[in-house]
C-alpha atoms as a PDB file:
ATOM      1  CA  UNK A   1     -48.648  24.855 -36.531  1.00  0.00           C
ATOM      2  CA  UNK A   2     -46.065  23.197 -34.469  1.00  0.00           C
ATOM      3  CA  UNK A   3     -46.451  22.606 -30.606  1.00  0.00           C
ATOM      4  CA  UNK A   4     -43.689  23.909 -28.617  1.00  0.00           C
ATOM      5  CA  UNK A   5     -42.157  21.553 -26.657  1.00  0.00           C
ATOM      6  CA  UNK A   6     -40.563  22.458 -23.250  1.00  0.00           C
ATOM      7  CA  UNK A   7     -37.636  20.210 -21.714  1.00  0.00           C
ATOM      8  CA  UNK A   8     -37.031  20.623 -17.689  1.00  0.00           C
ATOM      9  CA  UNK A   9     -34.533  19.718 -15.598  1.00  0.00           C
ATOM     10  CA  UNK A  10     -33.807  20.622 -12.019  1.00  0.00           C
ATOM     11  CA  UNK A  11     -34.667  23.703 -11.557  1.00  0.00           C
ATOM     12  CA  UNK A  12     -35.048  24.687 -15.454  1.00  0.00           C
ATOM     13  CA  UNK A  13     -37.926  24.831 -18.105  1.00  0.00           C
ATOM     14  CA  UNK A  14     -36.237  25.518 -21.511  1.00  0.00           C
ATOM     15  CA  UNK A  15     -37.413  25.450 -24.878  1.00  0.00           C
ATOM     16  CA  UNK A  16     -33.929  26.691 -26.597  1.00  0.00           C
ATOM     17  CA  UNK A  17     -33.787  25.704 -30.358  1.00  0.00           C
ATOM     18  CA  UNK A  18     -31.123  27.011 -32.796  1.00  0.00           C
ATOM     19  CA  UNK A  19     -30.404  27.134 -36.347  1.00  0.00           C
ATOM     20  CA  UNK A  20     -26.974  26.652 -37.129  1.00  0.00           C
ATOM     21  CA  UNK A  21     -24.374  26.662 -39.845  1.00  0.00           C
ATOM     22  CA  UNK A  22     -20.631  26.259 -40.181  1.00  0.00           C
ATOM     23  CA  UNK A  23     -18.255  25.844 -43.299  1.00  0.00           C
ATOM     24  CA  UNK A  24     -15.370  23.599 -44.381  1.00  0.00           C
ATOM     25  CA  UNK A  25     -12.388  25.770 -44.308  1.00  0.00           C
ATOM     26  CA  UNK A  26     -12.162  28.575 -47.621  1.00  0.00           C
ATOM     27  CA  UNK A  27     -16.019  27.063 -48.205  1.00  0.00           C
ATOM     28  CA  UNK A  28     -14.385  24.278 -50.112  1.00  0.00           C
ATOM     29  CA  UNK A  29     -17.147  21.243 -51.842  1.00  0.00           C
ATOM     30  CA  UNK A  30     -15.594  18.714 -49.450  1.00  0.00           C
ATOM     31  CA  UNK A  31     -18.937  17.253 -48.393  1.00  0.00           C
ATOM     32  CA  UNK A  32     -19.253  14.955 -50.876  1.00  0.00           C
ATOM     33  CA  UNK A  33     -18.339  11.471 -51.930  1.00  0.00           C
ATOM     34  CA  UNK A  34     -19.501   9.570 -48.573  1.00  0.00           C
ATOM     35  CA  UNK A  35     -18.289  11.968 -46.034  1.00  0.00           C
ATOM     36  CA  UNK A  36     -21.848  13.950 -46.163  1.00  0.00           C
ATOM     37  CA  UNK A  37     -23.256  10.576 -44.973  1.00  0.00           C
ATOM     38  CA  UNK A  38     -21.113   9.582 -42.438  1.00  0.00           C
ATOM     39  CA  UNK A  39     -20.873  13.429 -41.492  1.00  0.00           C
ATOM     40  CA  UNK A  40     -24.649  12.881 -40.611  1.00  0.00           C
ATOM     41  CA  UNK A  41     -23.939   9.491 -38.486  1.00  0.00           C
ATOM     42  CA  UNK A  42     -21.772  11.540 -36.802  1.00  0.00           C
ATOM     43  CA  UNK A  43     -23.322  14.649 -35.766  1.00  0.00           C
ATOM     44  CA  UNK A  44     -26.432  12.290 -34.607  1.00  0.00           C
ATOM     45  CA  UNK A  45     -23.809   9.784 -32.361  1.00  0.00           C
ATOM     46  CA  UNK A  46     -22.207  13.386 -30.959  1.00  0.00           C
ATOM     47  CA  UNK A  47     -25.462  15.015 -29.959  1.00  0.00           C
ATOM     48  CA  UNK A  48     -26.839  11.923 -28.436  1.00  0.00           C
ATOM     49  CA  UNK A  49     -23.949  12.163 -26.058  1.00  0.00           C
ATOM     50  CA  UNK A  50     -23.928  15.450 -25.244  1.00  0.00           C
ATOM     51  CA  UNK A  51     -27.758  15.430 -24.721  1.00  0.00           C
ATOM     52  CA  UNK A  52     -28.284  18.073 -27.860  1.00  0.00           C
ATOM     53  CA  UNK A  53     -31.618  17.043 -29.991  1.00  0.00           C
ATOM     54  CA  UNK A  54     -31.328  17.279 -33.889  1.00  0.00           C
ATOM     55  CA  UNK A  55     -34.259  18.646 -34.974  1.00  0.00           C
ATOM     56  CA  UNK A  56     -33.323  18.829 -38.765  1.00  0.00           C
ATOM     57  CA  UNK A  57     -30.080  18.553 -40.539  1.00  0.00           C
ATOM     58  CA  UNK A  58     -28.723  18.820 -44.086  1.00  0.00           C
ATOM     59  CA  UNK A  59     -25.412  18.593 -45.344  1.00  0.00           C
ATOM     60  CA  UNK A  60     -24.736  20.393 -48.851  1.00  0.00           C
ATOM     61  CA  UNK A  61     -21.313  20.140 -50.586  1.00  0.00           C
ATOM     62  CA  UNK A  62     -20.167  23.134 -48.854  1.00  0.00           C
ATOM     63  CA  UNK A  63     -21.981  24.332 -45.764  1.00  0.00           C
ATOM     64  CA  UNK A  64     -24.079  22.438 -42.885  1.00  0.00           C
ATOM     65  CA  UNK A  65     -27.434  23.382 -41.436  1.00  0.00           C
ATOM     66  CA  UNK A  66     -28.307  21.932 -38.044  1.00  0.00           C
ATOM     67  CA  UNK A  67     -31.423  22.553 -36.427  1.00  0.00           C
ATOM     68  CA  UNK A  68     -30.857  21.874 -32.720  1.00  0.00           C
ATOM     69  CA  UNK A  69     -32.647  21.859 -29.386  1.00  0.00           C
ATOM     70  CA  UNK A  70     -29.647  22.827 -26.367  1.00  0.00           C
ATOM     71  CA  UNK A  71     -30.127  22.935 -22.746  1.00  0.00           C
ATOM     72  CA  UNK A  72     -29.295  26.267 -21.481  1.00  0.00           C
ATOM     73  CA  UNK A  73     -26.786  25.334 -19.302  1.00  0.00           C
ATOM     74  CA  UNK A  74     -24.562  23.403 -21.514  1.00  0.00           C
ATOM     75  CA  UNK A  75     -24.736  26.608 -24.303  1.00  0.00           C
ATOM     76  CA  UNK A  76     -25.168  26.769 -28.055  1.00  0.00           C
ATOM     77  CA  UNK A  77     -21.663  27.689 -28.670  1.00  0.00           C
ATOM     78  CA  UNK A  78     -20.280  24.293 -26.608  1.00  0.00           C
ATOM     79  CA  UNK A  79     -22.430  22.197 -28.488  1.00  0.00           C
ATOM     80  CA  UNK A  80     -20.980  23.206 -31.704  1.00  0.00           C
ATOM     81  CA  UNK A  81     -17.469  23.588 -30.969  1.00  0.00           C
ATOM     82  CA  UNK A  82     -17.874  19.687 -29.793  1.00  0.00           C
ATOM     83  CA  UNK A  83     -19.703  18.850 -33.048  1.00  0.00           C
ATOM     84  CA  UNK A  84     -16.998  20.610 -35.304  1.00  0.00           C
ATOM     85  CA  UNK A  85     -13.762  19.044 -33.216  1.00  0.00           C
ATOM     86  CA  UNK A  86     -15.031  15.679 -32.935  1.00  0.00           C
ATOM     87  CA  UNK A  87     -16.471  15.606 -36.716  1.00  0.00           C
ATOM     88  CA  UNK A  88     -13.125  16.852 -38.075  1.00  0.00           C
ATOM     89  CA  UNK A  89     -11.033  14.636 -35.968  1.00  0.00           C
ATOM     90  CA  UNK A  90     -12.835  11.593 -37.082  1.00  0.00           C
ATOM     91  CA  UNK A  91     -13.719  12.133 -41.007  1.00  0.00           C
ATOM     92  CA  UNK A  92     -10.118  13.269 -41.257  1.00  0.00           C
ATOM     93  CA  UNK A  93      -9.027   9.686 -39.946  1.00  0.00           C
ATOM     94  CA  UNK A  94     -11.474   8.340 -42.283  1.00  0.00           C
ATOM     95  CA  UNK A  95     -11.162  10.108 -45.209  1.00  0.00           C
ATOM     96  CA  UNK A  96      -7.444  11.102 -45.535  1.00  0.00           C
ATOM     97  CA  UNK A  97      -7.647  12.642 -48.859  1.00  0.00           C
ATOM     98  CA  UNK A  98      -9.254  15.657 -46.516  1.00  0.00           C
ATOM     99  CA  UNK A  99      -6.000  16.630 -44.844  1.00  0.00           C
ATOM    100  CA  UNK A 100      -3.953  17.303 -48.734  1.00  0.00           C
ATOM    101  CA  UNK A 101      -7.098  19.651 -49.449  1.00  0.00           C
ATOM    102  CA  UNK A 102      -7.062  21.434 -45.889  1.00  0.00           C
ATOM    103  CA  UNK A 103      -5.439  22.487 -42.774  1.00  0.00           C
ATOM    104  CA  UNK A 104      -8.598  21.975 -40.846  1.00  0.00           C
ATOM    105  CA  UNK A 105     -11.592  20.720 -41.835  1.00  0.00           C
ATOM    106  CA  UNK A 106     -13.828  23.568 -40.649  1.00  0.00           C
ATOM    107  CA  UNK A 107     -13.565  27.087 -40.416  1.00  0.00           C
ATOM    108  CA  UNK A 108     -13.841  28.971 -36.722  1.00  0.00           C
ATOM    109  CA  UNK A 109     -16.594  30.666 -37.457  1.00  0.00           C
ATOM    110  CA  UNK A 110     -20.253  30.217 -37.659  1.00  0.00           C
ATOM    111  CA  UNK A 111     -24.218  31.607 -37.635  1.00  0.00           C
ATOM    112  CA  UNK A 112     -26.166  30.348 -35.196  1.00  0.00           C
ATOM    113  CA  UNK A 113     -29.753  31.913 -34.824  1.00  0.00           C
ATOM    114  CA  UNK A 114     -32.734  30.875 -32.095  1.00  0.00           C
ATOM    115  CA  UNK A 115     -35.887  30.158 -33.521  1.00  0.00           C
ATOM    116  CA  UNK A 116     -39.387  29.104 -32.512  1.00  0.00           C
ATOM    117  CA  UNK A 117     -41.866  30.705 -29.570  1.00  0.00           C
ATOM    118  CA  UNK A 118     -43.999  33.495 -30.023  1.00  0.00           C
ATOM    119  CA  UNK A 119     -42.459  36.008 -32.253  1.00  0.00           C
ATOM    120  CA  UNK A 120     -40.324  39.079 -30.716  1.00  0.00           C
ATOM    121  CA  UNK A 121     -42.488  41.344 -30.930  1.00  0.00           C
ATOM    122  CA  UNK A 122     -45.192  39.405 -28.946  1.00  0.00           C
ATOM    123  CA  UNK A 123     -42.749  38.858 -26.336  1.00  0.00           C
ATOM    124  CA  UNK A 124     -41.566  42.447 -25.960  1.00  0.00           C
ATOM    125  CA  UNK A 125     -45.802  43.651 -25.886  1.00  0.00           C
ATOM    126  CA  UNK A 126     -45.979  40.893 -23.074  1.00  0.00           C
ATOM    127  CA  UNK A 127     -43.452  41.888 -20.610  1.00  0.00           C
ATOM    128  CA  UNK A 128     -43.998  45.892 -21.340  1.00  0.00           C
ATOM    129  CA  UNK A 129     -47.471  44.681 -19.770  1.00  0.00           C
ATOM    130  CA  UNK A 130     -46.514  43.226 -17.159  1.00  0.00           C
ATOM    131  CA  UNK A 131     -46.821  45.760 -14.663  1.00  0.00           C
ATOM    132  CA  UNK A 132     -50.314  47.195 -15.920  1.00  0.00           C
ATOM    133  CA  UNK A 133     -51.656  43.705 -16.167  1.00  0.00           C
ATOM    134  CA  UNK A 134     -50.669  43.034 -12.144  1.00  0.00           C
ATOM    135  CA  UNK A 135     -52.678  45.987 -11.344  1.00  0.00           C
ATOM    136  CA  UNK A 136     -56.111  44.489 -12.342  1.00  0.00           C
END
């Protein structure tokens, strides 16, 4: 079983990891051919500089799944709206043939999910205890 590891900063502890997936635009097999690899290059260079850890990642023909540690403060949804405009910016410089297949490279949407810690219902039995637990 995996550790949990807790990042702090200032005046935050924060263990906040997310899975995440996004879509080319109409879920079209664009992923392919080189731009899955330099898609990866990418996404590692953009979360260095935004401070985001990549826990996991893999890039299929039509979908990505990122597995990401955030800081609180600079928020799940940030992160990936920086990952999705810089990545399409860049691999539709690269890769031209992109921009005759679609108008953007990625849809607007996305799932996003937080995983890891102690499961919810552990959490919820904890704080409902709280206040019979201070009494002892």
């Amino acid at each position: 079983m995996r550790e949990v590891k807790y990042h702090s900063s200032n005046n935050i502890v924060y263990s906040c990891k997310y899975h995440v997936v996004f879509c080319p635009k109409y879920r079209r097999k664009v992923l392919v051919n080189g731009v899955d690899t330099r898609l990866k290059e990418l996404v590692m260079s953009i979360c260095s500089e935004i401070q985001v850890e990549v826990i996991e990642m893999e890039i299929m023909p039509d979908h990505v799944h990122l597995l990401l540690d955030v800081h609180p403060q600079f928020g799940i949804h940030k992160a990936i709206k920086t990952i999705k405009r810089k990545t399409s910016r860049i691999l539709r410089q690269e890769f031209p043939w992109l921009t005759t297949k679609l108008p953007t490279l990625w849809t607007n949407s996305y799932f996003c999910s937080t995983v890891g810690g102690a499961p919810l219902s552990i959490v919820k039995q904890y704080i409902e205890n709280q206040k019979t637990s201070q009494r002892k």
